[in-house]
C-alpha atoms as a PDB file:
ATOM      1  CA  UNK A   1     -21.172 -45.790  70.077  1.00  0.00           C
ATOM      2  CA  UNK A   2     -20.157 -44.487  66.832  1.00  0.00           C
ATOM      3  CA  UNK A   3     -22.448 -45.450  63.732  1.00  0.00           C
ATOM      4  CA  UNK A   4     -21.219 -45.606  60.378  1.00  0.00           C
ATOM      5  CA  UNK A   5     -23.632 -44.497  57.419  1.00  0.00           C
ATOM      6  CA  UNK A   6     -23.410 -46.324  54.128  1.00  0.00           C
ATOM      7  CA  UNK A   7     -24.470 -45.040  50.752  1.00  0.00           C
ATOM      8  CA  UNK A   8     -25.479 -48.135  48.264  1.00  0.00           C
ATOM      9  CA  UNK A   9     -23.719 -46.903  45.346  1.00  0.00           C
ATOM     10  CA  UNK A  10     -23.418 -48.416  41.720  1.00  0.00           C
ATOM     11  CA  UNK A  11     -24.165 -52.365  41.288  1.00  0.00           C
ATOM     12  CA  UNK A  12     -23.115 -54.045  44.183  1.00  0.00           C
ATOM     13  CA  UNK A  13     -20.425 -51.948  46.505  1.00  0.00           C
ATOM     14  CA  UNK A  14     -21.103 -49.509  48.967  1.00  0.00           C
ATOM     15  CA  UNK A  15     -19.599 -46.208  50.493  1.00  0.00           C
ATOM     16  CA  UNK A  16     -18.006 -45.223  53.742  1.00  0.00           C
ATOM     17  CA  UNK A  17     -18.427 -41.559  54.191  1.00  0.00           C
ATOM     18  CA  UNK A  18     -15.593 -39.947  54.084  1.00  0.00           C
ATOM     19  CA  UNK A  19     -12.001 -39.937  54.644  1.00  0.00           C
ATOM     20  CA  UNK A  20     -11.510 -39.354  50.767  1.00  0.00           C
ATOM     21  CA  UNK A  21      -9.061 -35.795  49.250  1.00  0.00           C
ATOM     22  CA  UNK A  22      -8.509 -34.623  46.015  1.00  0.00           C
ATOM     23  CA  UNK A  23      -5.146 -33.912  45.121  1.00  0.00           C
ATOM     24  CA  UNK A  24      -3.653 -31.553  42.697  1.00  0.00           C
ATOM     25  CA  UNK A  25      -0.196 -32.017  41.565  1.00  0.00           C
ATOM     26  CA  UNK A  26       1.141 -29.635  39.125  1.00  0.00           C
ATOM     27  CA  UNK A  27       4.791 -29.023  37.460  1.00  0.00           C
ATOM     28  CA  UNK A  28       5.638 -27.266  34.572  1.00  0.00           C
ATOM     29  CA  UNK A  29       7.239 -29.368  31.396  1.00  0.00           C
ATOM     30  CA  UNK A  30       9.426 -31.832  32.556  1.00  0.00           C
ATOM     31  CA  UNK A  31       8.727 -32.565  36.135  1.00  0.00           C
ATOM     32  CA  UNK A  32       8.095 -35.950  36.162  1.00  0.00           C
ATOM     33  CA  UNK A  33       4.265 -35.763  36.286  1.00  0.00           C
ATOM     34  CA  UNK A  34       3.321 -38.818  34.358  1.00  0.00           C
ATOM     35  CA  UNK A  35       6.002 -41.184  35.431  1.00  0.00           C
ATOM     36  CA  UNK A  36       4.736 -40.099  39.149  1.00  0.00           C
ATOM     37  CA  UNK A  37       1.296 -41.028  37.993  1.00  0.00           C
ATOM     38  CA  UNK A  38       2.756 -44.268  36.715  1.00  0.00           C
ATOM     39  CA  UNK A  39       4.314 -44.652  39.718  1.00  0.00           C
ATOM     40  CA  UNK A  40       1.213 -44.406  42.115  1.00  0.00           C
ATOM     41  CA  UNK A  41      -1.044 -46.608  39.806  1.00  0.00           C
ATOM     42  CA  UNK A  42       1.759 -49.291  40.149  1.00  0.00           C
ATOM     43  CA  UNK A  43       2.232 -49.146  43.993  1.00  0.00           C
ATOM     44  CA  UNK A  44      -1.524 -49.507  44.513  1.00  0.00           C
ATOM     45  CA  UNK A  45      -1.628 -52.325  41.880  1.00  0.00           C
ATOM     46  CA  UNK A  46       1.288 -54.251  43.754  1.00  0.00           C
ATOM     47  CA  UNK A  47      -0.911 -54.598  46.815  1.00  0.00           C
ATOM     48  CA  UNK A  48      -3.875 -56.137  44.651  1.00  0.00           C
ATOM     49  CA  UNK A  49      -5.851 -52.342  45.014  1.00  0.00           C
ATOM     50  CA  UNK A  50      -7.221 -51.441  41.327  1.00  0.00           C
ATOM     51  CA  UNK A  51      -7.038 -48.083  40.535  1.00  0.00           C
ATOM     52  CA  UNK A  52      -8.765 -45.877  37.353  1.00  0.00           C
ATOM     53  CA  UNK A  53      -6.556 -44.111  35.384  1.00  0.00           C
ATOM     54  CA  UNK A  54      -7.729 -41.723  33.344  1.00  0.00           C
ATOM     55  CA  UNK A  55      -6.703 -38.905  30.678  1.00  0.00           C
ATOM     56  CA  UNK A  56      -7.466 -36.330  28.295  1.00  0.00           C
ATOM     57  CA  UNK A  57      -9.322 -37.502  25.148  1.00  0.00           C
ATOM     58  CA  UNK A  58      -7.666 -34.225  23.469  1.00  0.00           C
ATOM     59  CA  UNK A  59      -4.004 -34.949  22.724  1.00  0.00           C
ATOM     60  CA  UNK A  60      -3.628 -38.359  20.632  1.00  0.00           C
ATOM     61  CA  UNK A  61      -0.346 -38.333  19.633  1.00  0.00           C
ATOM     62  CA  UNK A  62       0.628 -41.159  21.668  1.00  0.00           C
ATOM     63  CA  UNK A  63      -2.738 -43.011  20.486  1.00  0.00           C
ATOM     64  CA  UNK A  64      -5.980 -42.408  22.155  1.00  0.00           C
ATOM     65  CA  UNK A  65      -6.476 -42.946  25.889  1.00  0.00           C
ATOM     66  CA  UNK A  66      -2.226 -43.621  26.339  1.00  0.00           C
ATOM     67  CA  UNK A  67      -0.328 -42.573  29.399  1.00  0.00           C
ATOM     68  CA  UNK A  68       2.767 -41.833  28.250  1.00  0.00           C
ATOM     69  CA  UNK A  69       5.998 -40.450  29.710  1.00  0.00           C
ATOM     70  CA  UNK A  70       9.212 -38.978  28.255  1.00  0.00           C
ATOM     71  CA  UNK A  71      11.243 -42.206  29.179  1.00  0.00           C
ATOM     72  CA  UNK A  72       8.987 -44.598  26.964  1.00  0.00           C
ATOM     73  CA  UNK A  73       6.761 -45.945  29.963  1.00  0.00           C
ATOM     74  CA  UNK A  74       3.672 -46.147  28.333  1.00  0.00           C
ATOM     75  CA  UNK A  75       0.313 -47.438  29.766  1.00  0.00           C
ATOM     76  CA  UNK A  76      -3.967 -47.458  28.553  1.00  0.00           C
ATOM     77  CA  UNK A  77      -6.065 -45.206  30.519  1.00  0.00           C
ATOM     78  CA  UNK A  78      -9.710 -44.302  30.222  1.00  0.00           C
ATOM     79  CA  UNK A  79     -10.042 -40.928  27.742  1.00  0.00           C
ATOM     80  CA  UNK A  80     -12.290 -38.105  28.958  1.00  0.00           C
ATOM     81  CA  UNK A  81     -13.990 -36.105  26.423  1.00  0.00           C
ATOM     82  CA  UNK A  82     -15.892 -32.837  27.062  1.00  0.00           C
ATOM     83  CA  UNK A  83     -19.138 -35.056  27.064  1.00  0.00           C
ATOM     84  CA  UNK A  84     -17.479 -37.453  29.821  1.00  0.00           C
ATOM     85  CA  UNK A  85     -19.848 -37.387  32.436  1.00  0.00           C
ATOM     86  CA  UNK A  86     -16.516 -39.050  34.829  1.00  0.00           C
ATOM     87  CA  UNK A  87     -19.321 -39.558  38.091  1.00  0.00           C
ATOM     88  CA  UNK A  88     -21.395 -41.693  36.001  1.00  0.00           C
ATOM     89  CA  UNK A  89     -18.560 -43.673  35.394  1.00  0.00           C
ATOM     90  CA  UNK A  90     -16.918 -44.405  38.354  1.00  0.00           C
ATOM     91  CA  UNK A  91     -20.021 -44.667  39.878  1.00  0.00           C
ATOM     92  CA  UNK A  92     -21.939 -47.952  37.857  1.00  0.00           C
ATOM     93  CA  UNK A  93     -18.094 -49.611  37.717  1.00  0.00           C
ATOM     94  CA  UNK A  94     -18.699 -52.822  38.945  1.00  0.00           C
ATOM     95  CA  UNK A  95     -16.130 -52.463  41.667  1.00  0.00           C
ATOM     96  CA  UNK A  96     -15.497 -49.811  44.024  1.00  0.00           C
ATOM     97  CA  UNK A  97     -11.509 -48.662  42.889  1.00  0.00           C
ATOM     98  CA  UNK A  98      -9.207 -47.906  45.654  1.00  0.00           C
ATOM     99  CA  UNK A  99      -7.831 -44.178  43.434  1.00  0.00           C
ATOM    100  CA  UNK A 100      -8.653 -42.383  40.308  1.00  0.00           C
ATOM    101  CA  UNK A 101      -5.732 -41.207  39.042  1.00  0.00           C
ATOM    102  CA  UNK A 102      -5.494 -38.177  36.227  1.00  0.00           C
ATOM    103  CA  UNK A 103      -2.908 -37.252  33.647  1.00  0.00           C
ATOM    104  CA  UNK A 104      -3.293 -33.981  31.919  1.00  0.00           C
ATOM    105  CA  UNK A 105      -5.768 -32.670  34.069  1.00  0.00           C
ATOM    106  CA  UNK A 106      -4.822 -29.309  32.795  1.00  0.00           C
ATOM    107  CA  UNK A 107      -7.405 -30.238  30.139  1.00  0.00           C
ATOM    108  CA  UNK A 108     -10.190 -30.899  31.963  1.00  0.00           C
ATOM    109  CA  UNK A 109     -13.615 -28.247  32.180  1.00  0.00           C
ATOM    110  CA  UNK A 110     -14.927 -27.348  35.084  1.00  0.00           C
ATOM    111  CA  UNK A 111     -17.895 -29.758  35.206  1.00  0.00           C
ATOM    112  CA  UNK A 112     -15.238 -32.752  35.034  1.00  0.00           C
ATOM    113  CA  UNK A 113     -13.735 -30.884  38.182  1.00  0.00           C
ATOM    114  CA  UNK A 114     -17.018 -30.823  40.267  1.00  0.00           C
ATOM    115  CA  UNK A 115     -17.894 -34.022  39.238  1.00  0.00           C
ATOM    116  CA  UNK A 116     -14.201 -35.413  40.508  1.00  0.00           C
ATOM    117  CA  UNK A 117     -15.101 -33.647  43.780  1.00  0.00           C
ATOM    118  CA  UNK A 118     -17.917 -35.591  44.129  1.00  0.00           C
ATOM    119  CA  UNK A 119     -16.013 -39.031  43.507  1.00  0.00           C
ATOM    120  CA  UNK A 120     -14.593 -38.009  46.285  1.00  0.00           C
ATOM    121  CA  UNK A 121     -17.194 -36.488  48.487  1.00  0.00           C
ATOM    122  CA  UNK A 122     -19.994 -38.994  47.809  1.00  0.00           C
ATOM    123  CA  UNK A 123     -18.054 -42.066  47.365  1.00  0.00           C
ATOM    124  CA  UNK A 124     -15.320 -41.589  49.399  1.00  0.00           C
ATOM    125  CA  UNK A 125     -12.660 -42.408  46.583  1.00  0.00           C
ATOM    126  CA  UNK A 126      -9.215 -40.559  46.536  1.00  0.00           C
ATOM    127  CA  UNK A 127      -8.598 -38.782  43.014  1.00  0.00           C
ATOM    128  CA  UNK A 128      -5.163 -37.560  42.019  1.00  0.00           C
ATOM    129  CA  UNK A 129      -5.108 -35.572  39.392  1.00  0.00           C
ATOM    130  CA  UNK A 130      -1.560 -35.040  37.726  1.00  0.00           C
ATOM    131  CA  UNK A 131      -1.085 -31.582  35.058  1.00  0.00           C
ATOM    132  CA  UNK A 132       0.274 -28.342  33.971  1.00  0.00           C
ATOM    133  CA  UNK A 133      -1.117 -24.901  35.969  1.00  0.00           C
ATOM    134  CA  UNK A 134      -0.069 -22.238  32.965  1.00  0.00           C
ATOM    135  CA  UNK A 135      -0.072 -22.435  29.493  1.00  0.00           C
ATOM    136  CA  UNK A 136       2.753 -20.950  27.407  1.00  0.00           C
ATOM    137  CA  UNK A 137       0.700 -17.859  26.798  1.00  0.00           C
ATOM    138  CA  UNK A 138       1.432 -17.512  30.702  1.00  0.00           C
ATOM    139  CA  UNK A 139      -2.550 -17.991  31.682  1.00  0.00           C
ATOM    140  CA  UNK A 140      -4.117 -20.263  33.467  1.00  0.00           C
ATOM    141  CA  UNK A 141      -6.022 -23.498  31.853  1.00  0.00           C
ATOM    142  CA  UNK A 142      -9.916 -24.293  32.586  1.00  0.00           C
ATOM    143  CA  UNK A 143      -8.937 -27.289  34.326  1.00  0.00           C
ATOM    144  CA  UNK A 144      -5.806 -26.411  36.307  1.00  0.00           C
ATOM    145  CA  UNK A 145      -7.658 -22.959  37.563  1.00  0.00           C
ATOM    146  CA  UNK A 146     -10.363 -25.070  39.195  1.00  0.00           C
ATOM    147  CA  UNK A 147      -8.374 -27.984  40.602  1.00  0.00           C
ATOM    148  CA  UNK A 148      -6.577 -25.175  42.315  1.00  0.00           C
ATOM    149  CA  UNK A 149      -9.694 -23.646  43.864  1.00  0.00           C
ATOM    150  CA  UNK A 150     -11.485 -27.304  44.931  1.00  0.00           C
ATOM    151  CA  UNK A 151      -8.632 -29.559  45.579  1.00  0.00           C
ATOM    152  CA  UNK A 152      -8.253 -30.179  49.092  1.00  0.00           C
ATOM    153  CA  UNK A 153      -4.574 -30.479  48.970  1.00  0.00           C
ATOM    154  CA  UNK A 154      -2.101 -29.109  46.136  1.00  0.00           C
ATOM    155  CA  UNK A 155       1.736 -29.881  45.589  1.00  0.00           C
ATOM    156  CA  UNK A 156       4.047 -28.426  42.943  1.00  0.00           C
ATOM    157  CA  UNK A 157       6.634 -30.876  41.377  1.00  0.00           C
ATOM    158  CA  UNK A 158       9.601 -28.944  41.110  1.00  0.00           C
ATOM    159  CA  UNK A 159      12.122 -28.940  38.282  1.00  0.00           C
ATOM    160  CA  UNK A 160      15.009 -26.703  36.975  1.00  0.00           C
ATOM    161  CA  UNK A 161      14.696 -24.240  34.089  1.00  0.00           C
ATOM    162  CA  UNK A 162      16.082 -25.745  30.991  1.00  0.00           C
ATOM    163  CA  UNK A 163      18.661 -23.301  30.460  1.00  0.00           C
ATOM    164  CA  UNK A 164      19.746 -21.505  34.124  1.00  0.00           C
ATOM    165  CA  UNK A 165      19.480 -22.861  37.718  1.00  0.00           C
ATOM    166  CA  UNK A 166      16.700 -21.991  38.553  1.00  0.00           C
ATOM    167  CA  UNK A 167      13.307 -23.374  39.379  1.00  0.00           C
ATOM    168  CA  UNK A 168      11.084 -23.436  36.382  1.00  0.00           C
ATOM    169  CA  UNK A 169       7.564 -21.708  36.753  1.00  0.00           C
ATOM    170  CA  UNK A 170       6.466 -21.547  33.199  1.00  0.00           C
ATOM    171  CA  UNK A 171       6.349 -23.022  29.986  1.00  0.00           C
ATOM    172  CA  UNK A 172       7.868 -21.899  26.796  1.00  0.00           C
ATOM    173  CA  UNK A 173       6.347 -22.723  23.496  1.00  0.00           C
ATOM    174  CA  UNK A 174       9.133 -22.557  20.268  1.00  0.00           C
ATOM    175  CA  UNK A 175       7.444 -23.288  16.800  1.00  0.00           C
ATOM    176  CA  UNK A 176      10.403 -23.657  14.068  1.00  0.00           C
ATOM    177  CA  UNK A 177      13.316 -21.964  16.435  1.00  0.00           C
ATOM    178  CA  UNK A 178      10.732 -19.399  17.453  1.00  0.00           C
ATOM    179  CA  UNK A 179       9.275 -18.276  20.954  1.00  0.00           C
ATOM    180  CA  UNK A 180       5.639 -18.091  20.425  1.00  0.00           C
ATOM    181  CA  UNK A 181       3.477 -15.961  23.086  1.00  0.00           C
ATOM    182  CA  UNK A 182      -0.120 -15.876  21.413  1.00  0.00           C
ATOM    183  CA  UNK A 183      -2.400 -18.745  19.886  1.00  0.00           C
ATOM    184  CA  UNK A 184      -4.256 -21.476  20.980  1.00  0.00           C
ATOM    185  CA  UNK A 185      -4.261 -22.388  24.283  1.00  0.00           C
ATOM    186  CA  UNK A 186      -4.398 -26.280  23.176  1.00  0.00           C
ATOM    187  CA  UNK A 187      -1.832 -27.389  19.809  1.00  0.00           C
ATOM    188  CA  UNK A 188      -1.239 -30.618  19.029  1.00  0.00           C
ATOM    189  CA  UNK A 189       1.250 -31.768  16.799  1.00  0.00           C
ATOM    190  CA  UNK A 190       3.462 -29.565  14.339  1.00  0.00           C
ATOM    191  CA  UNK A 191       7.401 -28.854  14.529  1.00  0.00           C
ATOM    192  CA  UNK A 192       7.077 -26.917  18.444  1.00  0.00           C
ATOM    193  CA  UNK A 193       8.680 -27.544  21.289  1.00  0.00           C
ATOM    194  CA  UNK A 194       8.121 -26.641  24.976  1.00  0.00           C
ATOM    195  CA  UNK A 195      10.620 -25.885  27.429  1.00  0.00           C
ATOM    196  CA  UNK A 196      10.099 -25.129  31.404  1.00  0.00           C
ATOM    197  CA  UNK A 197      12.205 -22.054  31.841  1.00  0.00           C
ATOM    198  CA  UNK A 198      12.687 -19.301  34.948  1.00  0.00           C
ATOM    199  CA  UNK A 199      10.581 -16.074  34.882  1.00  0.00           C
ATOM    200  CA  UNK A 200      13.813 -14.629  33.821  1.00  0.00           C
ATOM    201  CA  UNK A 201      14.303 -16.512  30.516  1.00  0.00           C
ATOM    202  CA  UNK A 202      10.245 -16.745  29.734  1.00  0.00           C
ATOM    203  CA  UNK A 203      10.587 -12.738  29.554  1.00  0.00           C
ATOM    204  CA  UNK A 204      13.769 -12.626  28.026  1.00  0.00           C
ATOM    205  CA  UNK A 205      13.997 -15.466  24.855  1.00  0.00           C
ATOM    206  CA  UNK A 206      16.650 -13.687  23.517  1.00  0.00           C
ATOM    207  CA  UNK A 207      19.021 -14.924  26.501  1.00  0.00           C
ATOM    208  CA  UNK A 208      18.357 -18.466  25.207  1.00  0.00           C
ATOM    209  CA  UNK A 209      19.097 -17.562  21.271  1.00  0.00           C
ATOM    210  CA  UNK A 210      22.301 -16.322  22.461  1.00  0.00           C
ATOM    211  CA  UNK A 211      23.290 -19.160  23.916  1.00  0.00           C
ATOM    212  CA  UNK A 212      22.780 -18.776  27.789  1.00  0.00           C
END
């Protein structure tokens, strides 16, 4: 007969070891990331199953710990900050959720990464974490390169370059009318705009100034 081990975890639920994955779903600018996250957080919620949602404690623009998508759907999630220690958290919540969800989990460090992994490892909750895999610089970010390597399954979210056909890859960064290739990996704010363009048109800007 099979036995099941339990883990007493937190105040007063326990664990089921482990059906549990962590997802990665990435997508340059523009493919529907967050309203997918929205999306998920909702379904669960419709059958009664609370879920965390969570994002990065870096970009504020939208207000502090906001969800927000390009439509206007807007919702409160918990920040993370570098100092986040996410297990702790999930762990002492009073209730065991059914999903962590992530938005921006581009932004995340590596320790927030391990420490998702063992959300789902030791306590046998799904995460879904939701964010970009390059930067406009072309490179990778902390928290996208590690998602990649630990997730147990990964999907792209596919959408079209803003000025061909084609499937965007990458993300280009104008500041005043301006590609920009070099500076900080992370800007907030500031008259910029990002575009998810083709290989084609990330190497060539000058198509797009031209009118392409």
């Amino acid at each position: 007969m099979l036995k099941i081990k339990y883990n007493t975890i937190g105040t007063n639920w326990k664990v089921k070891k482990s059906m549990a994955q962590l997802f990665f779903k990435y997508g340059a600018m523009n493919s529907g990331k967050t309203i997918e996250i929205l999306k998920v957080a909702h379904n669960y919620e419709e059958q009664n199953k609370p879920v965390v949602l969570m994002t990065s404690g870096i970009d504020t623009r939208d207000g502090l710990g906001v969800v927000s998508s390009r439509i206007g759907l807007k919702r409160e999630a918990m920040p993370i900050f570098e100092e986040t220690d996410v297990f702790d958290v999930i762990q002492n919540m009073e209730s065991k959720p059914y999903c962590v969800l992530i938005d921006e989990a581009q932004f995340l460090k590596k320790k927030h990464v391990i420490a998702f992994t063992r959300i789902v490892d030791e306590l046998d909750i799904p995460v879904m974490a939701f964010g970009l895999k390059n930067d406009f610089r072309n490179e990778l970010f902390e928290g996208s390169k590690y998602l990649l390597l630990y997730a147990d399954k990964i999907e792209e979210m596919k959408t079209i370059c803003w000025f061909c056909h084609k499937k965007a890859i990458m993300n280009l960064h104008y500041i005043d009318g301006k590609p920009v290739y070099e500076g900080d990996q992370v800007q907030i704010g500031g008259n910029e705009a990002y575009y998810p363009v083709c290989r084609k048109h990330y190497f060539h800007p000058s198509m797009i100034t031209e009118g392409e």
